[in-house]
PDB file of N, CA and C in Angstrom:
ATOM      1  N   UNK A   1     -27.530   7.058   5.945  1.00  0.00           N
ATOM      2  CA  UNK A   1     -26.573   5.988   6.119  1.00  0.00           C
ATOM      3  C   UNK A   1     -25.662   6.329   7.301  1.00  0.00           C
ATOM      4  N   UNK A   2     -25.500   5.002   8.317  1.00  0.00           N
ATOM      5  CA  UNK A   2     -24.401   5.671   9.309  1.00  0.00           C
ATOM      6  C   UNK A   2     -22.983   6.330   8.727  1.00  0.00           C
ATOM      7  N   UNK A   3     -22.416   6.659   9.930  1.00  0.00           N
ATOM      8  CA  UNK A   3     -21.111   7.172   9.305  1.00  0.00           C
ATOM      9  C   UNK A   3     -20.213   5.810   9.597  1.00  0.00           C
ATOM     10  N   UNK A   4     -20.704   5.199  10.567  1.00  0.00           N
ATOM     11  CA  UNK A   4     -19.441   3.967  10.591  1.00  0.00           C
ATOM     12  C   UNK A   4     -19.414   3.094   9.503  1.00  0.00           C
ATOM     13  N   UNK A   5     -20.661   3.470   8.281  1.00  0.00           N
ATOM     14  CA  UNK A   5     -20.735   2.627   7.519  1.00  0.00           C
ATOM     15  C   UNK A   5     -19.462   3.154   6.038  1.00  0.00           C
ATOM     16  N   UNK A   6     -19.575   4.530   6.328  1.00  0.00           N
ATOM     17  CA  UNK A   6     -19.284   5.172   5.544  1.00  0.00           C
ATOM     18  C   UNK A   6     -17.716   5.127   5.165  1.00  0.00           C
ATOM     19  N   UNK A   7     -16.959   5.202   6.999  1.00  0.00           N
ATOM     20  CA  UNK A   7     -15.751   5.149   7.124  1.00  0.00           C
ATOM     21  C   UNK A   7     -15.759   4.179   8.308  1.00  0.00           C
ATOM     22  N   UNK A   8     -15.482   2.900   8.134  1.00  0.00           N
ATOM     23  CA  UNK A   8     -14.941   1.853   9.122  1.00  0.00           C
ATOM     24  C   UNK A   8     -13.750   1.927   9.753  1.00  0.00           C
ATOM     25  N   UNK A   9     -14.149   1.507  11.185  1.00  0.00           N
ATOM     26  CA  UNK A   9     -12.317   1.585  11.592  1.00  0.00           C
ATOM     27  C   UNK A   9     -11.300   0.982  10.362  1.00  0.00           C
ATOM     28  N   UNK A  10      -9.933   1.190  11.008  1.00  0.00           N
ATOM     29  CA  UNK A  10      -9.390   0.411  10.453  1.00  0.00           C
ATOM     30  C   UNK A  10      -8.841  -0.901  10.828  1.00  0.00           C
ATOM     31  N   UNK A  11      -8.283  -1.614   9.942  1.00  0.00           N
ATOM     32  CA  UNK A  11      -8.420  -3.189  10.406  1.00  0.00           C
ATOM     33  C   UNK A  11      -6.787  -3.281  11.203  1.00  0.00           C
ATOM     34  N   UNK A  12      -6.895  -4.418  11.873  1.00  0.00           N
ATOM     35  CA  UNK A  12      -5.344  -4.571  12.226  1.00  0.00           C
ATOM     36  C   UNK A  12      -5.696  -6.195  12.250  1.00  0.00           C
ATOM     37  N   UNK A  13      -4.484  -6.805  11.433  1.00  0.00           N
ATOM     38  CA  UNK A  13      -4.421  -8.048  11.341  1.00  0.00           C
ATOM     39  C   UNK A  13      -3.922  -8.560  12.604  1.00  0.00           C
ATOM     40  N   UNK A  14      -4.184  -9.898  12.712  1.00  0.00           N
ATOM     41  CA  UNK A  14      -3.284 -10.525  13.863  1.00  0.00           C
ATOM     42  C   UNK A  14      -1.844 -10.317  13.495  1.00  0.00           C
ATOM     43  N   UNK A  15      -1.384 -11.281  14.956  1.00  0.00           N
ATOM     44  CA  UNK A  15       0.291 -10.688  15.152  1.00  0.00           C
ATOM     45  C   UNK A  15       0.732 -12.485  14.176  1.00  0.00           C
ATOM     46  N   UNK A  16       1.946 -12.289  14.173  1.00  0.00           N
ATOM     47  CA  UNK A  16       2.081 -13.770  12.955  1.00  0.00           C
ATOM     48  C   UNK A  16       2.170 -14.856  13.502  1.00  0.00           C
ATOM     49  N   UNK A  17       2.132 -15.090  15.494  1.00  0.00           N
ATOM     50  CA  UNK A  17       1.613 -16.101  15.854  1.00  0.00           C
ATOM     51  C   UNK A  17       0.175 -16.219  16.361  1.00  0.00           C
ATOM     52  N   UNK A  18      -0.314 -15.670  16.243  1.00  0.00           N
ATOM     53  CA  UNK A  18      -2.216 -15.956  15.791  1.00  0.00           C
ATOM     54  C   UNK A  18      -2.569 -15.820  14.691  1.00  0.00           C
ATOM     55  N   UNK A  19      -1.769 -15.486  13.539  1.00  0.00           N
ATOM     56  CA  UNK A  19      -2.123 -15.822  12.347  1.00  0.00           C
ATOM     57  C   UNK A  19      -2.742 -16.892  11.845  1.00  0.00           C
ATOM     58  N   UNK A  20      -3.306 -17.400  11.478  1.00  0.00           N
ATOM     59  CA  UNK A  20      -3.903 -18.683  10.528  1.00  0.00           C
ATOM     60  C   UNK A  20      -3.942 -18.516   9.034  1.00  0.00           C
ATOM     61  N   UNK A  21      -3.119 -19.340   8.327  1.00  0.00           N
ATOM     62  CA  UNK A  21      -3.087 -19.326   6.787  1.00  0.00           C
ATOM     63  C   UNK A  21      -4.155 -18.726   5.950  1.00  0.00           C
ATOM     64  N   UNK A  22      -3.862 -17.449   5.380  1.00  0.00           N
ATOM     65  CA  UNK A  22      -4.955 -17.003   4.665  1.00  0.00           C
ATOM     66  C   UNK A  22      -5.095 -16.777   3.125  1.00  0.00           C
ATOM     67  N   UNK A  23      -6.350 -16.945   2.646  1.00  0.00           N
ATOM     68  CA  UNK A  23      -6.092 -16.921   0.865  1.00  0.00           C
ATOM     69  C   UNK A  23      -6.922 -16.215   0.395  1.00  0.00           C
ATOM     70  N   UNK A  24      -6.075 -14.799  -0.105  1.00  0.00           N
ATOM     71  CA  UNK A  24      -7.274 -14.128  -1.354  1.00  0.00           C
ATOM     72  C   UNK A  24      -7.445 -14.280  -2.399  1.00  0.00           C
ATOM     73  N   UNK A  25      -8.231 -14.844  -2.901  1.00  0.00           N
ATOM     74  CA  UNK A  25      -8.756 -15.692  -4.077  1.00  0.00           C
ATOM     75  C   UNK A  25      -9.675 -14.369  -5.084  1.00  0.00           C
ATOM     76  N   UNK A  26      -8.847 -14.227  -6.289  1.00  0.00           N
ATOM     77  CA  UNK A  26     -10.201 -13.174  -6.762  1.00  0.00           C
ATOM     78  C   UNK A  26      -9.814 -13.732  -8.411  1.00  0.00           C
ATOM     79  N   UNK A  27     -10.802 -12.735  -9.354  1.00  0.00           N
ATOM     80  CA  UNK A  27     -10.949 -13.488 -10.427  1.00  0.00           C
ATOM     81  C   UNK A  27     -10.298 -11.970 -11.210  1.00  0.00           C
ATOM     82  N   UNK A  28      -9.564 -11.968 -12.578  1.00  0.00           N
ATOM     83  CA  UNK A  28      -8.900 -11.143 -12.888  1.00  0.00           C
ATOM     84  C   UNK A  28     -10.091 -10.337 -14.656  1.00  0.00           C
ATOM     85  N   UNK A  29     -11.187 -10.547 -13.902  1.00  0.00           N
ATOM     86  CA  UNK A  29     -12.431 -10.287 -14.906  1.00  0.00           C
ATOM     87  C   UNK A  29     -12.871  -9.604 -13.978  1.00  0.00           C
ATOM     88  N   UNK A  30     -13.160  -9.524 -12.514  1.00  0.00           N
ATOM     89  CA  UNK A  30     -14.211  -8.958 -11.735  1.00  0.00           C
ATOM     90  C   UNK A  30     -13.859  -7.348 -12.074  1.00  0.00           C
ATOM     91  N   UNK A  31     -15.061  -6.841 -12.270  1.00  0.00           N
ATOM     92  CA  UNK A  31     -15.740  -5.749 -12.768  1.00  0.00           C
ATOM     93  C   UNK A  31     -15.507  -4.894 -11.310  1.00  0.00           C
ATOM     94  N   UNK A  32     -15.737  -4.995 -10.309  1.00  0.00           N
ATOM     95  CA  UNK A  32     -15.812  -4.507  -9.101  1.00  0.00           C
ATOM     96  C   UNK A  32     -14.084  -4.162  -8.162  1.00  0.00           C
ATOM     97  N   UNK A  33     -13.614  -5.090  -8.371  1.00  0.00           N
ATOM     98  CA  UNK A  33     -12.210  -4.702  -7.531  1.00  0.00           C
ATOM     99  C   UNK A  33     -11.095  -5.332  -8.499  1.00  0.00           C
ATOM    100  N   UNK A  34     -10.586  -3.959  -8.716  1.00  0.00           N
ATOM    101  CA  UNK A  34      -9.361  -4.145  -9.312  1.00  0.00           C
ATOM    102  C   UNK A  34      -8.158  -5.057  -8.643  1.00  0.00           C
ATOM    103  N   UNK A  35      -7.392  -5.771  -9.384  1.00  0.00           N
ATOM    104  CA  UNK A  35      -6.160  -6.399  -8.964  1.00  0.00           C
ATOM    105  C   UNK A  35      -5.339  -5.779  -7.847  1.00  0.00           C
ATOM    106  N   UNK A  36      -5.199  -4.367  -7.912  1.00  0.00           N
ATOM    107  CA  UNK A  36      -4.471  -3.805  -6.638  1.00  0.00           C
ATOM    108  C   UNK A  36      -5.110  -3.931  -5.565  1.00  0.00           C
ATOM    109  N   UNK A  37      -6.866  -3.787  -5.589  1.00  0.00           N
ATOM    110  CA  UNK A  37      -7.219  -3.905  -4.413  1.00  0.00           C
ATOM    111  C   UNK A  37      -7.500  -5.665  -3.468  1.00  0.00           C
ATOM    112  N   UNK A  38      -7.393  -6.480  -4.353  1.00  0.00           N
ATOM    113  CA  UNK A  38      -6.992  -7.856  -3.963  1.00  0.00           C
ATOM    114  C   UNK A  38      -5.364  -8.078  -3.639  1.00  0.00           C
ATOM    115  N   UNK A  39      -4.535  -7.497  -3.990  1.00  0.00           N
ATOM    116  CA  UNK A  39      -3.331  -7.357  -3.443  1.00  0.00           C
ATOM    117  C   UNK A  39      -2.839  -6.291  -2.095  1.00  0.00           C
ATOM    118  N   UNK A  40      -3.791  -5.315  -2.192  1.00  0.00           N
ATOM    119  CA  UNK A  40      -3.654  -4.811  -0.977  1.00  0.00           C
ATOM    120  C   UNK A  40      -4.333  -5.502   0.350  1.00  0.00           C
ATOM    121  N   UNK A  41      -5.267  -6.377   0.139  1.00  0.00           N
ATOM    122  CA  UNK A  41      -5.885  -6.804   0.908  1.00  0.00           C
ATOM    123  C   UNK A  41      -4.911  -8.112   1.475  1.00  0.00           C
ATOM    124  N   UNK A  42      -4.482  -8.474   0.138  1.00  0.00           N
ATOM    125  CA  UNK A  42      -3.420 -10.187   0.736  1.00  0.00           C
ATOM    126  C   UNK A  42      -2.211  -9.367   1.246  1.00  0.00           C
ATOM    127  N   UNK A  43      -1.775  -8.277   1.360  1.00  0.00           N
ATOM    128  CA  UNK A  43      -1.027  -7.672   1.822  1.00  0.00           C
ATOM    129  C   UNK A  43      -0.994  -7.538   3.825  1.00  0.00           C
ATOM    130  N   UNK A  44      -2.403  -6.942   3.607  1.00  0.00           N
ATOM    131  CA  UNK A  44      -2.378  -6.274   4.730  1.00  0.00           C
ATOM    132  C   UNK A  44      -2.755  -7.835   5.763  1.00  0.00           C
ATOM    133  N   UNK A  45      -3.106  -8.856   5.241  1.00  0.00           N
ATOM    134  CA  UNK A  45      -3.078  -9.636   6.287  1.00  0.00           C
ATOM    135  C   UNK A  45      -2.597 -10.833   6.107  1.00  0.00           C
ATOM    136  N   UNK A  46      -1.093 -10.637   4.810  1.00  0.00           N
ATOM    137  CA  UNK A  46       0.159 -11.507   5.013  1.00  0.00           C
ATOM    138  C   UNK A  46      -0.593 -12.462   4.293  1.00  0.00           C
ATOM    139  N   UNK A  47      -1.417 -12.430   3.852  1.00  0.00           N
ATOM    140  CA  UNK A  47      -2.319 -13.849   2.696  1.00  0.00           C
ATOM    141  C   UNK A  47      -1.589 -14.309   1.388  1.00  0.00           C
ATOM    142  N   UNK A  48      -1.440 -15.154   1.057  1.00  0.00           N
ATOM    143  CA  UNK A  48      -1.124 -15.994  -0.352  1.00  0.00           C
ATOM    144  C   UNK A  48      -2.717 -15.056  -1.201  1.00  0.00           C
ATOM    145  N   UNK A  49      -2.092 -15.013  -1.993  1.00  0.00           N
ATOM    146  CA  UNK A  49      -3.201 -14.270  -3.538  1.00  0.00           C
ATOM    147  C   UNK A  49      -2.709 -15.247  -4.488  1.00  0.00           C
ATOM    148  N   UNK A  50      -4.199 -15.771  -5.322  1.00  0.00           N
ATOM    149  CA  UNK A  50      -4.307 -16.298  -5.989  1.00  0.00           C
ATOM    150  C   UNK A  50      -5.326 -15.853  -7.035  1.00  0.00           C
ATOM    151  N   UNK A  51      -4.917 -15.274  -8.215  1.00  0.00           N
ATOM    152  CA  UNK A  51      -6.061 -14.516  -9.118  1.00  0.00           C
ATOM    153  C   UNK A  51      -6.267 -15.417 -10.749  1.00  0.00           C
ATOM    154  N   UNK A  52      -7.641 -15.916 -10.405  1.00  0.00           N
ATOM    155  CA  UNK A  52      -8.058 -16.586 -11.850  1.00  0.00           C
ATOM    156  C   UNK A  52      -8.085 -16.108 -13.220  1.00  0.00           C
ATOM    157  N   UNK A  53      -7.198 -16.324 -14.121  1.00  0.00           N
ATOM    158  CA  UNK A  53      -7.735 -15.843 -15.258  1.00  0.00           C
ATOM    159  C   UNK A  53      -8.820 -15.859 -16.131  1.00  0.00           C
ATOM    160  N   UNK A  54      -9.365 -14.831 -16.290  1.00  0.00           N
ATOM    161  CA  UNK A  54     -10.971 -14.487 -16.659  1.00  0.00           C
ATOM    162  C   UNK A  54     -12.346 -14.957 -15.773  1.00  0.00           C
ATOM    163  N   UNK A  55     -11.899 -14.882 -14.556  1.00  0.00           N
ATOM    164  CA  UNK A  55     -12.789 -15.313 -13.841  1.00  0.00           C
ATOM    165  C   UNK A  55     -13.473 -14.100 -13.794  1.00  0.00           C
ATOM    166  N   UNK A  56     -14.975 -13.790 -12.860  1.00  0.00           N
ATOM    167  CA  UNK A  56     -15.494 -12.684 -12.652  1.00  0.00           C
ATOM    168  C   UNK A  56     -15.797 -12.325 -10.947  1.00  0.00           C
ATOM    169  N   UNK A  57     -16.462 -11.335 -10.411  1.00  0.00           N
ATOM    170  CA  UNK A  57     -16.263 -11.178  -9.102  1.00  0.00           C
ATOM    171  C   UNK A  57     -16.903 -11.985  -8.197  1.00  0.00           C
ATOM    172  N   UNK A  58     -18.000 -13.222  -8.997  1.00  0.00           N
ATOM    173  CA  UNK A  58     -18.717 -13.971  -7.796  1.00  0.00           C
ATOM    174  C   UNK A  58     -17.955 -15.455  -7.768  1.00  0.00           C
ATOM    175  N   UNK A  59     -17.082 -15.288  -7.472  1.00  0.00           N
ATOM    176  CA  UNK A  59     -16.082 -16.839  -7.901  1.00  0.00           C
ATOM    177  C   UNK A  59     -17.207 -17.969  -7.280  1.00  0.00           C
ATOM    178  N   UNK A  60     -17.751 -18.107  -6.279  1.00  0.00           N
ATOM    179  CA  UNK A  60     -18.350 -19.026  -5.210  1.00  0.00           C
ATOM    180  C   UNK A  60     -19.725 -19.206  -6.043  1.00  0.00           C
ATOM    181  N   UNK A  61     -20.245 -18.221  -6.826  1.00  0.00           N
ATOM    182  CA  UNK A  61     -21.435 -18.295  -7.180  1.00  0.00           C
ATOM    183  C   UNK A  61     -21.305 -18.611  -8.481  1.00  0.00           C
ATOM    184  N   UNK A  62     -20.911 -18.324  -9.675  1.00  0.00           N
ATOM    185  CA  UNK A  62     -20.836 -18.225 -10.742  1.00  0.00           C
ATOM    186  C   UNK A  62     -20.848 -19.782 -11.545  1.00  0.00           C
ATOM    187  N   UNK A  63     -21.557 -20.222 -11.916  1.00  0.00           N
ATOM    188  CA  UNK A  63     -21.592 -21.539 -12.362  1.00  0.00           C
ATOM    189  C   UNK A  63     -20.316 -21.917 -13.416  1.00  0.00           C
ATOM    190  N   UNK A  64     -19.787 -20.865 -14.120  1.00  0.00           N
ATOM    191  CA  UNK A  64     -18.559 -21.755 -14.697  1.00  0.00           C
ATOM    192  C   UNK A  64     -17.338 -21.396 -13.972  1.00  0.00           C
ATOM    193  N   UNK A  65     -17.571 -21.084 -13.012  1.00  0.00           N
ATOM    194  CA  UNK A  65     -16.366 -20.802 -12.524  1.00  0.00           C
ATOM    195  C   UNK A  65     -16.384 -21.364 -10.580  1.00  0.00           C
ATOM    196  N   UNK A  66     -17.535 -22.036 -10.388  1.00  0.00           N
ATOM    197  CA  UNK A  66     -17.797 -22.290  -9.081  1.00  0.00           C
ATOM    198  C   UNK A  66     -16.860 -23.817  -9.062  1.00  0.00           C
ATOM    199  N   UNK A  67     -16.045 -24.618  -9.759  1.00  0.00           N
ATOM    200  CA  UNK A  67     -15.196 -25.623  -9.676  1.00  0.00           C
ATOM    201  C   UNK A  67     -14.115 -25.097  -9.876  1.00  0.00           C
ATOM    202  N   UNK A  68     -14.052 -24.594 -10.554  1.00  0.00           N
ATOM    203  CA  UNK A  68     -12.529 -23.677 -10.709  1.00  0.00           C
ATOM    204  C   UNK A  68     -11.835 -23.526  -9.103  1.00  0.00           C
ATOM    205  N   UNK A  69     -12.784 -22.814  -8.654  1.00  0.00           N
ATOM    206  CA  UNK A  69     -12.363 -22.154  -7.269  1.00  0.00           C
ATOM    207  C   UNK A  69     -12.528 -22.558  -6.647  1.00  0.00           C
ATOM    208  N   UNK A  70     -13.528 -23.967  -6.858  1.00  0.00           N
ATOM    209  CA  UNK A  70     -13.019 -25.053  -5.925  1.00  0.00           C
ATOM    210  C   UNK A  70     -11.833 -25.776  -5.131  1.00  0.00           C
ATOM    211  N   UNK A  71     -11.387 -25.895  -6.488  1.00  0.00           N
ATOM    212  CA  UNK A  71     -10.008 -26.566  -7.368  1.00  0.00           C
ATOM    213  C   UNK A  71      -8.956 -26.049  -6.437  1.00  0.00           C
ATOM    214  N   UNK A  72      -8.689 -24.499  -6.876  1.00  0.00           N
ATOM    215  CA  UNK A  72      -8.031 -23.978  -6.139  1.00  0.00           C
ATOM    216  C   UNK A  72      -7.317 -23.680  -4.817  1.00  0.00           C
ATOM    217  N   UNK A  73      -9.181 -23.601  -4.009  1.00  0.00           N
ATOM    218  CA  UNK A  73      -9.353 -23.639  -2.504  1.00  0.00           C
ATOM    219  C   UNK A  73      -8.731 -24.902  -2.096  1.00  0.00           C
ATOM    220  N   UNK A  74      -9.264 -26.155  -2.621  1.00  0.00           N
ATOM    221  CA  UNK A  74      -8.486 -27.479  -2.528  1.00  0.00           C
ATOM    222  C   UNK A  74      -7.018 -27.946  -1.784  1.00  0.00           C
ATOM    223  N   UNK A  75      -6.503 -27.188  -3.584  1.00  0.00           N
ATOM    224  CA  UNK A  75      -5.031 -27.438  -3.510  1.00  0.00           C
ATOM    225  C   UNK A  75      -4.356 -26.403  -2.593  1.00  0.00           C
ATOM    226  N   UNK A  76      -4.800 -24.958  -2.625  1.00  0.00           N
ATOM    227  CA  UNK A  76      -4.332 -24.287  -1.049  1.00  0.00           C
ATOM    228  C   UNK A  76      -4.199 -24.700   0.106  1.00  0.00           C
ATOM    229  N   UNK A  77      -5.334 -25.383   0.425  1.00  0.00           N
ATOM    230  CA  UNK A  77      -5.560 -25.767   1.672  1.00  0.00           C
ATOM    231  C   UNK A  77      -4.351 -27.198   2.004  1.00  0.00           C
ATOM    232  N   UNK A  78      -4.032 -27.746   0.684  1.00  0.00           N
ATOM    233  CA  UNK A  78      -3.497 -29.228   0.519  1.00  0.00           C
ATOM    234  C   UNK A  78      -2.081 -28.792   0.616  1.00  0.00           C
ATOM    235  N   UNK A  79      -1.569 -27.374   0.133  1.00  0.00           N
ATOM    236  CA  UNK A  79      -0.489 -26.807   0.772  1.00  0.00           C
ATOM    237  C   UNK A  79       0.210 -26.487   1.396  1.00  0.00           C
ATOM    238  N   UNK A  80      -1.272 -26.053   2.408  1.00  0.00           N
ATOM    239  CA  UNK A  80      -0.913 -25.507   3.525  1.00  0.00           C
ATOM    240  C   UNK A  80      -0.486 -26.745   4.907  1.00  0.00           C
ATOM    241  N   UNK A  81      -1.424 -27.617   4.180  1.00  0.00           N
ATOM    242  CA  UNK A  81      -1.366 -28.667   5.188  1.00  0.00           C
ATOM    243  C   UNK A  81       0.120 -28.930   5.286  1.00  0.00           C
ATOM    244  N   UNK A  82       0.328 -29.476   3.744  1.00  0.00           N
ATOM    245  CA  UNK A  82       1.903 -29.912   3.275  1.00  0.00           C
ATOM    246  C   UNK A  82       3.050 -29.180   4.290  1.00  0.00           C
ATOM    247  N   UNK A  83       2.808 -27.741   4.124  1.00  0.00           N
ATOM    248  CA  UNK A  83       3.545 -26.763   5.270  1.00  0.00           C
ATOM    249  C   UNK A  83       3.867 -26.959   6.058  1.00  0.00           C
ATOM    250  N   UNK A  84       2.409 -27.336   7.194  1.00  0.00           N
ATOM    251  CA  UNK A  84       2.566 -27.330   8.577  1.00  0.00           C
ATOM    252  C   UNK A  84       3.098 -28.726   9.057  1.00  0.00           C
ATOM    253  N   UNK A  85       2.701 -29.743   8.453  1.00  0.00           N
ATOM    254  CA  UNK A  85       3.409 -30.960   8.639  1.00  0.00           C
ATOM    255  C   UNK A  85       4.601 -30.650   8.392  1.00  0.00           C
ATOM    256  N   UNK A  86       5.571 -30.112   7.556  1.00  0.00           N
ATOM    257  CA  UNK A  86       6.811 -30.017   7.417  1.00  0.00           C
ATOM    258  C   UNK A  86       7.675 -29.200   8.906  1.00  0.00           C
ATOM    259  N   UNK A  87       6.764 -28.341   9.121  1.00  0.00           N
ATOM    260  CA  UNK A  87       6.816 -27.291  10.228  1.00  0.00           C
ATOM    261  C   UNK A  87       6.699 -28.133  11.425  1.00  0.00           C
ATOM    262  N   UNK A  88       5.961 -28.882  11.611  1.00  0.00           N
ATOM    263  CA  UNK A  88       6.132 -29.711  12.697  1.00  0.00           C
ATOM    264  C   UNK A  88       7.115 -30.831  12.959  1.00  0.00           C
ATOM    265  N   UNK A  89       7.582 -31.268  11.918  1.00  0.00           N
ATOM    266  CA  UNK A  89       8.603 -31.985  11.784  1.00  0.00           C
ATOM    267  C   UNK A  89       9.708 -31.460  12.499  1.00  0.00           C
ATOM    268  N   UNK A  90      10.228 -30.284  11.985  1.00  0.00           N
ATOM    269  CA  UNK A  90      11.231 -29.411  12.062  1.00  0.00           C
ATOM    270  C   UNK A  90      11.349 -29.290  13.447  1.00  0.00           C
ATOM    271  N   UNK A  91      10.246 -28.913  14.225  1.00  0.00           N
ATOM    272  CA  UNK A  91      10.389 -28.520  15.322  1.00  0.00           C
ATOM    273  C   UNK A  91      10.118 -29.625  16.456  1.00  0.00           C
ATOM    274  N   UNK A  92       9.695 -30.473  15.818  1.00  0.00           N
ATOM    275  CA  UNK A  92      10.082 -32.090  16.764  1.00  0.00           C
ATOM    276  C   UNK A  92      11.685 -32.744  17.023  1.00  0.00           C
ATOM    277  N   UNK A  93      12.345 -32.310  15.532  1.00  0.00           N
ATOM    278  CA  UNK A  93      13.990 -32.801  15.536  1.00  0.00           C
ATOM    279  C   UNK A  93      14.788 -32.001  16.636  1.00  0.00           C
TER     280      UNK A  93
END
């Protein structure tokens, strides 16, 4: 196995005006990554976290849970919009 596979650089997020609204979405069942490590991740690149109760780690795949996270993605996105329209307002007055 390479070694870059082993140990990847490390990441550096954008600066917070090239940012673009980001969402870590995880399920609070997944077997694979604990809650801290979905919070370190919405951390390190300033993301909204959003964690399903009893969901599991394939949110996108998982048939009872693939509307759920639909749902979710949805109303984030319907947020965010909400946001930036407000944000633009602001900075038109």
């Amino acid at each position: 196995m390479s070694a870059e596979l082993m140990a990847p650089p490390p990441l550096t997020p954008p600066g917070a005006e090239d940012r673009p609204p980001i969402l870590v979405l995880g399920g609070d069942a997944d077997v694979f990554l604990p809650r801290s490590a979905m919070q370190e991740t919405a951390d390190l690149w300033r993301a909204d976290l959003d964690v399903l109760k009893g969901a599991p780690h394939g949110l996108m795949i998982d048939t009872a849970w693939r509307d759920a996270t639909a749902g979710k993605i949805i109303a984030w996105l319907s947020d965010v919009d909400s946001r930036q329209e407000v944000g633009r307002q602001r900075s038109a007055q």
